[in-house]
PDB file of N, CA and C in Angstrom:
ATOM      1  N   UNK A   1     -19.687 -13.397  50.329  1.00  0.00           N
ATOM      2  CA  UNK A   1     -18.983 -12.135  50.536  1.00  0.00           C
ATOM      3  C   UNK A   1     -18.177 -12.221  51.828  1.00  0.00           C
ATOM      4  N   UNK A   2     -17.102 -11.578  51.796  1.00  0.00           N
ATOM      5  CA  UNK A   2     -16.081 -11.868  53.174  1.00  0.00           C
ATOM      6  C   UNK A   2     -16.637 -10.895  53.775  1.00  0.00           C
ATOM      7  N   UNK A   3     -17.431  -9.739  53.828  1.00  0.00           N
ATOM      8  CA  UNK A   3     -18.187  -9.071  55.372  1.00  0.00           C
ATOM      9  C   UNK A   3     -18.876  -9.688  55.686  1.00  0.00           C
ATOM     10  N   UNK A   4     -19.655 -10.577  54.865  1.00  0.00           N
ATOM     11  CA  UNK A   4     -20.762 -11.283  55.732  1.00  0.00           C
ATOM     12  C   UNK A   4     -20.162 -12.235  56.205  1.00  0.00           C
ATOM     13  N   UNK A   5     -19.328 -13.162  56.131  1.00  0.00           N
ATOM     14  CA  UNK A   5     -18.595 -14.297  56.648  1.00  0.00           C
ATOM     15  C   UNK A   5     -18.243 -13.659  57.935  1.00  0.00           C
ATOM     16  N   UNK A   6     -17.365 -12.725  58.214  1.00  0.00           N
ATOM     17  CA  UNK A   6     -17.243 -11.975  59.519  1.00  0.00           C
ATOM     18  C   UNK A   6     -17.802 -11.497  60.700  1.00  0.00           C
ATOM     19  N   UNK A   7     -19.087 -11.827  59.933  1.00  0.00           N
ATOM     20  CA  UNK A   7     -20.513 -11.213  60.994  1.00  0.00           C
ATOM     21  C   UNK A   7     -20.741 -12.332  61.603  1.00  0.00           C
ATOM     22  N   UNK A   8     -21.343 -12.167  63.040  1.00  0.00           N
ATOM     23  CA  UNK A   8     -21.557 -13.506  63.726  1.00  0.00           C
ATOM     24  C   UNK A   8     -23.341 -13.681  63.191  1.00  0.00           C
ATOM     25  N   UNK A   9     -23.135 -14.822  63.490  1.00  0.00           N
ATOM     26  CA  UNK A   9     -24.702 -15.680  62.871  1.00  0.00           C
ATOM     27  C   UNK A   9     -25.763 -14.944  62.587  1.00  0.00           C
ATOM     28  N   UNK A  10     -26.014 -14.326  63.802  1.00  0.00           N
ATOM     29  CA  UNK A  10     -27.643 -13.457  63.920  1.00  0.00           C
ATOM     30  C   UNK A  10     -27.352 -12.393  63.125  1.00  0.00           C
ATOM     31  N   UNK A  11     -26.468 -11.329  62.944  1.00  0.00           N
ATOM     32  CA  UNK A  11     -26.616 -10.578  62.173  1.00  0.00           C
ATOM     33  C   UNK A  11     -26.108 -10.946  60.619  1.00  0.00           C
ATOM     34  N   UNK A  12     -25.608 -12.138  60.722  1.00  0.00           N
ATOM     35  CA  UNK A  12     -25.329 -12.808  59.387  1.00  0.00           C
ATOM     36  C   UNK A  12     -27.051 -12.720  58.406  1.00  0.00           C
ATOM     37  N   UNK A  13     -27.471 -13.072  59.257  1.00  0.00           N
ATOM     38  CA  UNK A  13     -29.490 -13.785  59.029  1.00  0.00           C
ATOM     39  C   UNK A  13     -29.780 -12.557  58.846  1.00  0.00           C
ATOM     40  N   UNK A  14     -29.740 -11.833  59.260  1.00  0.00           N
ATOM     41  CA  UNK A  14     -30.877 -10.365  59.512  1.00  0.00           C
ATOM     42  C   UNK A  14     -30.605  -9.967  58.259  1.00  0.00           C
ATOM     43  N   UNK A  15     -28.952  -9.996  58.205  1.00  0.00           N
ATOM     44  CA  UNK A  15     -28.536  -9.179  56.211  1.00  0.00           C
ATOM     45  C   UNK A  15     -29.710  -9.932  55.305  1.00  0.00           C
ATOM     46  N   UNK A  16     -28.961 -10.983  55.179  1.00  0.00           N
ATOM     47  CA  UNK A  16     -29.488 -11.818  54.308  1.00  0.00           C
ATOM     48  C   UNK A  16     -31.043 -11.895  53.765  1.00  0.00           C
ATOM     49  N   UNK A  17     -31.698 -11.716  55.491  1.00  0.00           N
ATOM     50  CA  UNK A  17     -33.013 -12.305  55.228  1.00  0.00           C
ATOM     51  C   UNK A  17     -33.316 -10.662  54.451  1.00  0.00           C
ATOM     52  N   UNK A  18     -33.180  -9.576  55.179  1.00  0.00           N
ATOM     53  CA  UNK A  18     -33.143  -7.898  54.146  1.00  0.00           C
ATOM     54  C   UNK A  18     -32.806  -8.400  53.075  1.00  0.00           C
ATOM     55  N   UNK A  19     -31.777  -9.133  52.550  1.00  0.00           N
ATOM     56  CA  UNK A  19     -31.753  -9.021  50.895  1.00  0.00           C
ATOM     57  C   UNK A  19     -32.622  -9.552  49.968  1.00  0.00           C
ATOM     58  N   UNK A  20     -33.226 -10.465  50.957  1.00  0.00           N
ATOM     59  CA  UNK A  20     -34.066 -11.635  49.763  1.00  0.00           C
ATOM     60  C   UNK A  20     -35.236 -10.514  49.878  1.00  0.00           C
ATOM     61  N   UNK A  21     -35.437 -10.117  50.443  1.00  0.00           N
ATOM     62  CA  UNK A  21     -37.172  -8.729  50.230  1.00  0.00           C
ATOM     63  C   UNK A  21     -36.451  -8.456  49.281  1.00  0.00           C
ATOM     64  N   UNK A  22     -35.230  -7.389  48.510  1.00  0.00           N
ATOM     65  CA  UNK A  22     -35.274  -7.085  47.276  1.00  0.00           C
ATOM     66  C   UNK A  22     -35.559  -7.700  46.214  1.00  0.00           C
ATOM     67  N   UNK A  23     -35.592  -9.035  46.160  1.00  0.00           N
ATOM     68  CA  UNK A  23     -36.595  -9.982  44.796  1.00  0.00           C
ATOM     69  C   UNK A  23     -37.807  -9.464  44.598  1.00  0.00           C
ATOM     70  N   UNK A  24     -38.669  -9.455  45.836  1.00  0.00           N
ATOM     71  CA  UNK A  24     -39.896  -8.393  45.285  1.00  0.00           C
ATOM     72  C   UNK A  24     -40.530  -7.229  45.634  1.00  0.00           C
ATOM     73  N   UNK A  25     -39.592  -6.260  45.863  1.00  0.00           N
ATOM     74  CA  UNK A  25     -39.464  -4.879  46.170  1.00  0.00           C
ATOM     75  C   UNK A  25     -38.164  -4.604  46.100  1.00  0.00           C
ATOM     76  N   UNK A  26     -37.787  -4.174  44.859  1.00  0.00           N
ATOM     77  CA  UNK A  26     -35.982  -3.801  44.965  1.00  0.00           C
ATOM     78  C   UNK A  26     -36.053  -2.323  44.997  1.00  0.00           C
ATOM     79  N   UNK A  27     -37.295  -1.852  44.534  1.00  0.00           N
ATOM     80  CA  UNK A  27     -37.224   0.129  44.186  1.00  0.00           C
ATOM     81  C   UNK A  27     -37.294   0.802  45.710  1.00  0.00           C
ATOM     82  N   UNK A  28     -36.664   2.053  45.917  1.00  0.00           N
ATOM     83  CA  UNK A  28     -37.808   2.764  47.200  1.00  0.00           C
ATOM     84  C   UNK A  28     -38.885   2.898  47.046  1.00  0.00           C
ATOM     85  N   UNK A  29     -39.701   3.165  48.098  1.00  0.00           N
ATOM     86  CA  UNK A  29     -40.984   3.114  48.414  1.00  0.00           C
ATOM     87  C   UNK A  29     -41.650   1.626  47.934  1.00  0.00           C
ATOM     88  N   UNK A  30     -41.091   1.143  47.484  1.00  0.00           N
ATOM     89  CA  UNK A  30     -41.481  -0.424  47.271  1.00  0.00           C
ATOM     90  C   UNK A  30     -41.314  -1.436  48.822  1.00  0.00           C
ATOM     91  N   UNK A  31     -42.360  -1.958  49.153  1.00  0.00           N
ATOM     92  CA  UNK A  31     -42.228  -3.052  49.946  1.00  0.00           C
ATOM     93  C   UNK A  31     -41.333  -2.125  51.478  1.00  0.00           C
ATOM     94  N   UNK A  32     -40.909  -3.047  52.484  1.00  0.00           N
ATOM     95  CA  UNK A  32     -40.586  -2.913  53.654  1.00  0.00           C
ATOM     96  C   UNK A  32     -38.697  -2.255  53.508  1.00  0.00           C
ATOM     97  N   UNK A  33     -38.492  -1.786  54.292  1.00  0.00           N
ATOM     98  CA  UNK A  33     -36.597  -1.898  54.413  1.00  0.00           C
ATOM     99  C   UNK A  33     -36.762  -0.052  53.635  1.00  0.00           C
ATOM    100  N   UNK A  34     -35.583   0.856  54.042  1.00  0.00           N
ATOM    101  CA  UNK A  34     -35.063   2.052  53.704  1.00  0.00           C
ATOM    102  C   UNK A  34     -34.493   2.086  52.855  1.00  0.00           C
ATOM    103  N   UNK A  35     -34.760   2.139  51.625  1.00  0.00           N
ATOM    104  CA  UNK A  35     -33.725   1.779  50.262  1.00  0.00           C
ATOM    105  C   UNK A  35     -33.864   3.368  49.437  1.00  0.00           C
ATOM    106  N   UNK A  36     -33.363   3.670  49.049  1.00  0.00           N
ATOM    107  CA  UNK A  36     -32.626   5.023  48.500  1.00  0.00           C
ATOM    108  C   UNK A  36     -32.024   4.829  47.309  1.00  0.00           C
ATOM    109  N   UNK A  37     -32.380   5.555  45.931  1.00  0.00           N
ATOM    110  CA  UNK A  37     -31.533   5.693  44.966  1.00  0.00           C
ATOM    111  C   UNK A  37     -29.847   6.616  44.794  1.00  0.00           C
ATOM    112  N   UNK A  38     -28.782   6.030  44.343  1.00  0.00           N
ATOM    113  CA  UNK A  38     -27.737   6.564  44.708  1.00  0.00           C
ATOM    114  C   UNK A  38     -27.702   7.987  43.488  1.00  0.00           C
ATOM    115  N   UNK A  39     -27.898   8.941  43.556  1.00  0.00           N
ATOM    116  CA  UNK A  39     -27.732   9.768  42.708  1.00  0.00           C
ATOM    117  C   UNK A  39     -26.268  10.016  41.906  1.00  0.00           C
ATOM    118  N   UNK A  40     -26.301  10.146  39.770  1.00  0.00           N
ATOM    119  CA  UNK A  40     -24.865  10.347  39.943  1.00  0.00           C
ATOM    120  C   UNK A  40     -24.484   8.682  39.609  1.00  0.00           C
ATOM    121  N   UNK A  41     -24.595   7.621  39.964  1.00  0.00           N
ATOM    122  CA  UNK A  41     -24.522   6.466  39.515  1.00  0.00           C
ATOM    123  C   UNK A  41     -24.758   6.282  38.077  1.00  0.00           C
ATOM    124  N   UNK A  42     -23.570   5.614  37.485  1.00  0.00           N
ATOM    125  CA  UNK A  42     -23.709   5.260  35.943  1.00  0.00           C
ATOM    126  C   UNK A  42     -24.986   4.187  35.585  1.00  0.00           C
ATOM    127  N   UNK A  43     -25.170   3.669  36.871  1.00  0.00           N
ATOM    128  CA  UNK A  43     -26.540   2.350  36.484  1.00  0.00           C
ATOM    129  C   UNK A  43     -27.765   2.898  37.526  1.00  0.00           C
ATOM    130  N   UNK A  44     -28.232   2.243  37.455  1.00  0.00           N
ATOM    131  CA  UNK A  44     -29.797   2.381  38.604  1.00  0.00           C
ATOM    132  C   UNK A  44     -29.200   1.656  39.624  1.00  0.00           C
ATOM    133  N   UNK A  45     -28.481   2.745  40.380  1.00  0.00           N
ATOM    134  CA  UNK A  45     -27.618   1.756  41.446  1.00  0.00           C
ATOM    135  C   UNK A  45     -28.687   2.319  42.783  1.00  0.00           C
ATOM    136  N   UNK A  46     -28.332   1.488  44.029  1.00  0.00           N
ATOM    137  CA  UNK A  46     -29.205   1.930  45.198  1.00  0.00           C
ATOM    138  C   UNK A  46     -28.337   1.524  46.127  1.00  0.00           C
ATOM    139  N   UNK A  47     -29.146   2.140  47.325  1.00  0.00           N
ATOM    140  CA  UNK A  47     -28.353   1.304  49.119  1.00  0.00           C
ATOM    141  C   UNK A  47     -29.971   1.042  49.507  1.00  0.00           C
ATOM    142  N   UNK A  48     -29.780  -0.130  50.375  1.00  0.00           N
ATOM    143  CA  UNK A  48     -30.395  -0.270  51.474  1.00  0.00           C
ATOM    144  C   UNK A  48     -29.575  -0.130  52.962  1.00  0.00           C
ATOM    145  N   UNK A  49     -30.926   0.009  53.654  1.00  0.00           N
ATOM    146  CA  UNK A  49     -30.216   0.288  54.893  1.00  0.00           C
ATOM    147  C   UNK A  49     -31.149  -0.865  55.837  1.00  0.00           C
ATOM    148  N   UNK A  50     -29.866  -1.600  56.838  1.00  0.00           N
ATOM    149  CA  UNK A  50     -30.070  -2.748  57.358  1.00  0.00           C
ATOM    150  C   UNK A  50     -29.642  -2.668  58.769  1.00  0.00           C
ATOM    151  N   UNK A  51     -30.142  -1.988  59.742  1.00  0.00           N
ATOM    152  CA  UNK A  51     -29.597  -1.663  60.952  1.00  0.00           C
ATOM    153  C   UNK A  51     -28.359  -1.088  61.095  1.00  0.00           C
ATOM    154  N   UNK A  52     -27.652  -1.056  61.326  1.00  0.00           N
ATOM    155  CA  UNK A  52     -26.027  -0.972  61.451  1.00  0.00           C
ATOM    156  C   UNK A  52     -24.421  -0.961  60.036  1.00  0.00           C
ATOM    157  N   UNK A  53     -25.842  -1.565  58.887  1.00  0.00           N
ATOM    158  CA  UNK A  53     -25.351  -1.545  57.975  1.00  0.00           C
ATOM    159  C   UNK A  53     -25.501  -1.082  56.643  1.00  0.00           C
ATOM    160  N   UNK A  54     -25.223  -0.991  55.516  1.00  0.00           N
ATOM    161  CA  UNK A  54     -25.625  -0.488  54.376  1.00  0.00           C
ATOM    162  C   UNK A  54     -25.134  -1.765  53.306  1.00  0.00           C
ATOM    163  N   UNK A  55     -25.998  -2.062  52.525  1.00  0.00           N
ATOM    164  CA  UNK A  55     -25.804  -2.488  51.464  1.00  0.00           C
ATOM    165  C   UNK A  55     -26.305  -1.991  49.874  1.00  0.00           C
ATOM    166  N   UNK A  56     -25.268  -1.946  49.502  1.00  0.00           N
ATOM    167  CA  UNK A  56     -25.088  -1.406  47.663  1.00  0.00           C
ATOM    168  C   UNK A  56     -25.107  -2.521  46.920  1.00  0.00           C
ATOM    169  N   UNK A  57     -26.798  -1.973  45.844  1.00  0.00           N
ATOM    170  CA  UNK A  57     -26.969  -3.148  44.928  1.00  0.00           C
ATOM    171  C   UNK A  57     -27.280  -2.447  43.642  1.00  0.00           C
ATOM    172  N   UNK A  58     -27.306  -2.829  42.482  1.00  0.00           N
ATOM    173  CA  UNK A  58     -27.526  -2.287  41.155  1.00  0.00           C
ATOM    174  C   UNK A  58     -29.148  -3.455  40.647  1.00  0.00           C
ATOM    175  N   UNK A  59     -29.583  -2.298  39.698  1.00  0.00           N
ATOM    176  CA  UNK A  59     -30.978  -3.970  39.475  1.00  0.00           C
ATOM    177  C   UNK A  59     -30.538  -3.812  37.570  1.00  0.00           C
ATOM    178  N   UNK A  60     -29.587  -4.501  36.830  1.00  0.00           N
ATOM    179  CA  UNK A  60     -29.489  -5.083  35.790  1.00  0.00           C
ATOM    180  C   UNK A  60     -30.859  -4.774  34.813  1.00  0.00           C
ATOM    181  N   UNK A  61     -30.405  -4.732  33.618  1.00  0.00           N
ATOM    182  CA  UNK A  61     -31.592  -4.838  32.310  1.00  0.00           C
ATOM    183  C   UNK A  61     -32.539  -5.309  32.893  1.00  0.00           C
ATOM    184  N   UNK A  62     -32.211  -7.085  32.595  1.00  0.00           N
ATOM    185  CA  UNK A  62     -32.858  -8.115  32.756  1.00  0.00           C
ATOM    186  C   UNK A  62     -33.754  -8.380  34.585  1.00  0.00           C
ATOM    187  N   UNK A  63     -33.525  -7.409  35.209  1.00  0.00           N
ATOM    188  CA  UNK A  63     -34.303  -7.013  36.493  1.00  0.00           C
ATOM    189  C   UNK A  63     -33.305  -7.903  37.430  1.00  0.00           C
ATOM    190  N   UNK A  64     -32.283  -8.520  37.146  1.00  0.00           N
ATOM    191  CA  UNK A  64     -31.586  -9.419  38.119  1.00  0.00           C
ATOM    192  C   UNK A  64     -30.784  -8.364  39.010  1.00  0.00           C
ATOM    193  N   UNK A  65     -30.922  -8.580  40.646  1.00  0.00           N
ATOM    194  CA  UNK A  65     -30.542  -7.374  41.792  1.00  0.00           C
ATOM    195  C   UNK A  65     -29.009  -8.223  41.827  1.00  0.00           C
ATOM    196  N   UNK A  66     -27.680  -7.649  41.782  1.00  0.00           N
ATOM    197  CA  UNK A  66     -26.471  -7.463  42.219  1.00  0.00           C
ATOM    198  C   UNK A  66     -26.100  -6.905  43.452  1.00  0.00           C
ATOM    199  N   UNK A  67     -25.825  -7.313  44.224  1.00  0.00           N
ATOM    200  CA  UNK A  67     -25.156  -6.653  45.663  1.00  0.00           C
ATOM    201  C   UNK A  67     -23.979  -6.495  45.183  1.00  0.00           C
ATOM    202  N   UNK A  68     -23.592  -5.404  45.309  1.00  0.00           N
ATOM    203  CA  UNK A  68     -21.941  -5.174  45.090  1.00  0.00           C
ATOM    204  C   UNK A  68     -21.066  -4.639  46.494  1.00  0.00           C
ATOM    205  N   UNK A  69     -21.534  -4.301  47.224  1.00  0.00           N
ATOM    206  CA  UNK A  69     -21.042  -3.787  48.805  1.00  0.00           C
ATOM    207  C   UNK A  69     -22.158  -4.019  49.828  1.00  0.00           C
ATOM    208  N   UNK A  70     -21.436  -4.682  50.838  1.00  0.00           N
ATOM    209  CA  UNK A  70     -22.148  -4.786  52.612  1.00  0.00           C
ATOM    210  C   UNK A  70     -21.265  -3.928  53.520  1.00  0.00           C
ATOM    211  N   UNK A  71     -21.506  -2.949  53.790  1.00  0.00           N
ATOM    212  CA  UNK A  71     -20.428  -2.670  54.807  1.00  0.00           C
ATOM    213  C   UNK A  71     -21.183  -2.257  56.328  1.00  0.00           C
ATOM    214  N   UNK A  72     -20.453  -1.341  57.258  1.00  0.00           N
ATOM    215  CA  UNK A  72     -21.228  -0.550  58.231  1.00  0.00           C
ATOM    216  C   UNK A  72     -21.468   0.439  57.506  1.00  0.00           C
ATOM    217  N   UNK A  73     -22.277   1.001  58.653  1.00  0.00           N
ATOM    218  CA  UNK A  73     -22.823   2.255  57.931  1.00  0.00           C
ATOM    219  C   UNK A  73     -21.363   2.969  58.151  1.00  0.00           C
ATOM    220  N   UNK A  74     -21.158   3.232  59.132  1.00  0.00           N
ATOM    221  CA  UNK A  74     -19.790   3.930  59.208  1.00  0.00           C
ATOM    222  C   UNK A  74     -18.858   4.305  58.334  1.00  0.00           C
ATOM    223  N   UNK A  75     -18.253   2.818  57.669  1.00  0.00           N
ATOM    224  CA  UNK A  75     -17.709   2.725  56.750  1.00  0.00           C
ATOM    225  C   UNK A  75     -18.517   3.599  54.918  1.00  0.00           C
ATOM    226  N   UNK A  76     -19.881   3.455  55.146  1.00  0.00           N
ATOM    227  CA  UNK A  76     -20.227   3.228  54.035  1.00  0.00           C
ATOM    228  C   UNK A  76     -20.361   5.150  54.405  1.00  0.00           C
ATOM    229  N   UNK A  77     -20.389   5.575  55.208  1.00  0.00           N
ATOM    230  CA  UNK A  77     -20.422   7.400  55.390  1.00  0.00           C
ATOM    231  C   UNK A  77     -19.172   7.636  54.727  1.00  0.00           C
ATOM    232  N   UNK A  78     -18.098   7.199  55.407  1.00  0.00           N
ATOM    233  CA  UNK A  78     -16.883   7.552  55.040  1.00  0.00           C
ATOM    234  C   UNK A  78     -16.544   7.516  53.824  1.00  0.00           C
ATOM    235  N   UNK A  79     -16.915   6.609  52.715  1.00  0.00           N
ATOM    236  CA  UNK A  79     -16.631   5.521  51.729  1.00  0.00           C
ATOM    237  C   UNK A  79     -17.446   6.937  50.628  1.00  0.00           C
ATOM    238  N   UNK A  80     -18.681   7.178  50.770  1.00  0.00           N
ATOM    239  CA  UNK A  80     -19.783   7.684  50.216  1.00  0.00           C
ATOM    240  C   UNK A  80     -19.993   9.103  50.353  1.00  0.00           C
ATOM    241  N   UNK A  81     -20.383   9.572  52.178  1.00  0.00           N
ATOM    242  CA  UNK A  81     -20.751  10.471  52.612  1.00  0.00           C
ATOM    243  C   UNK A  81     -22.297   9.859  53.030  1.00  0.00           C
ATOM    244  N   UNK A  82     -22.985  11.394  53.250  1.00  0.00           N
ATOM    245  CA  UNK A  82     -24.303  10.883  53.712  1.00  0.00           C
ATOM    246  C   UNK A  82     -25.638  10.447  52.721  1.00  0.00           C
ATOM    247  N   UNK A  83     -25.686   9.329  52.366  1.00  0.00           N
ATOM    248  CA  UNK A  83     -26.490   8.696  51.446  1.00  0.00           C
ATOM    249  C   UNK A  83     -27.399   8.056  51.885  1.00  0.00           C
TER     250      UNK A  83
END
């Protein structure tokens, strides 16, 4: 993804290492990390929240997690509102 390419190293890691916990805890209240269902979404879409940032993922039939957006939170207020 070109936001994460942009991020310098350490917070490159921090995303990342947050995403791989969704393999086995992708729901809220599942496992560690602030994850929220997006209400209003055509799929079982969600955000997590990753310090400074937000990431938007969908979890597929077949249980396979999609990231479809990394942004700031900033961005992702503006983009969204408060989610």
């Amino acid at each position: 993804m070109k936001f994460l390419d942009s991020l310098d190293k350490r917070r490159r890691e921090n995303i990342k290492e947050a995403l791989r916990l969704l393999k086995t805890s992708p729901y809220p209240g599942q496992g560690s990390g602030d994850k929220k269902e997006i209400k209003g979404a055509s799929k079982s879409a969600y955000r997590m929240r990753i310090g400074d940032y937000r990431a938007f993922y969908v979890i597929e039939e077949n249980k396979i997690i999609k990231v479809t957006e990394i942004m700031t939170a900033e961005a992702a207020h503006k983009k969204y509102g408060q989610i």
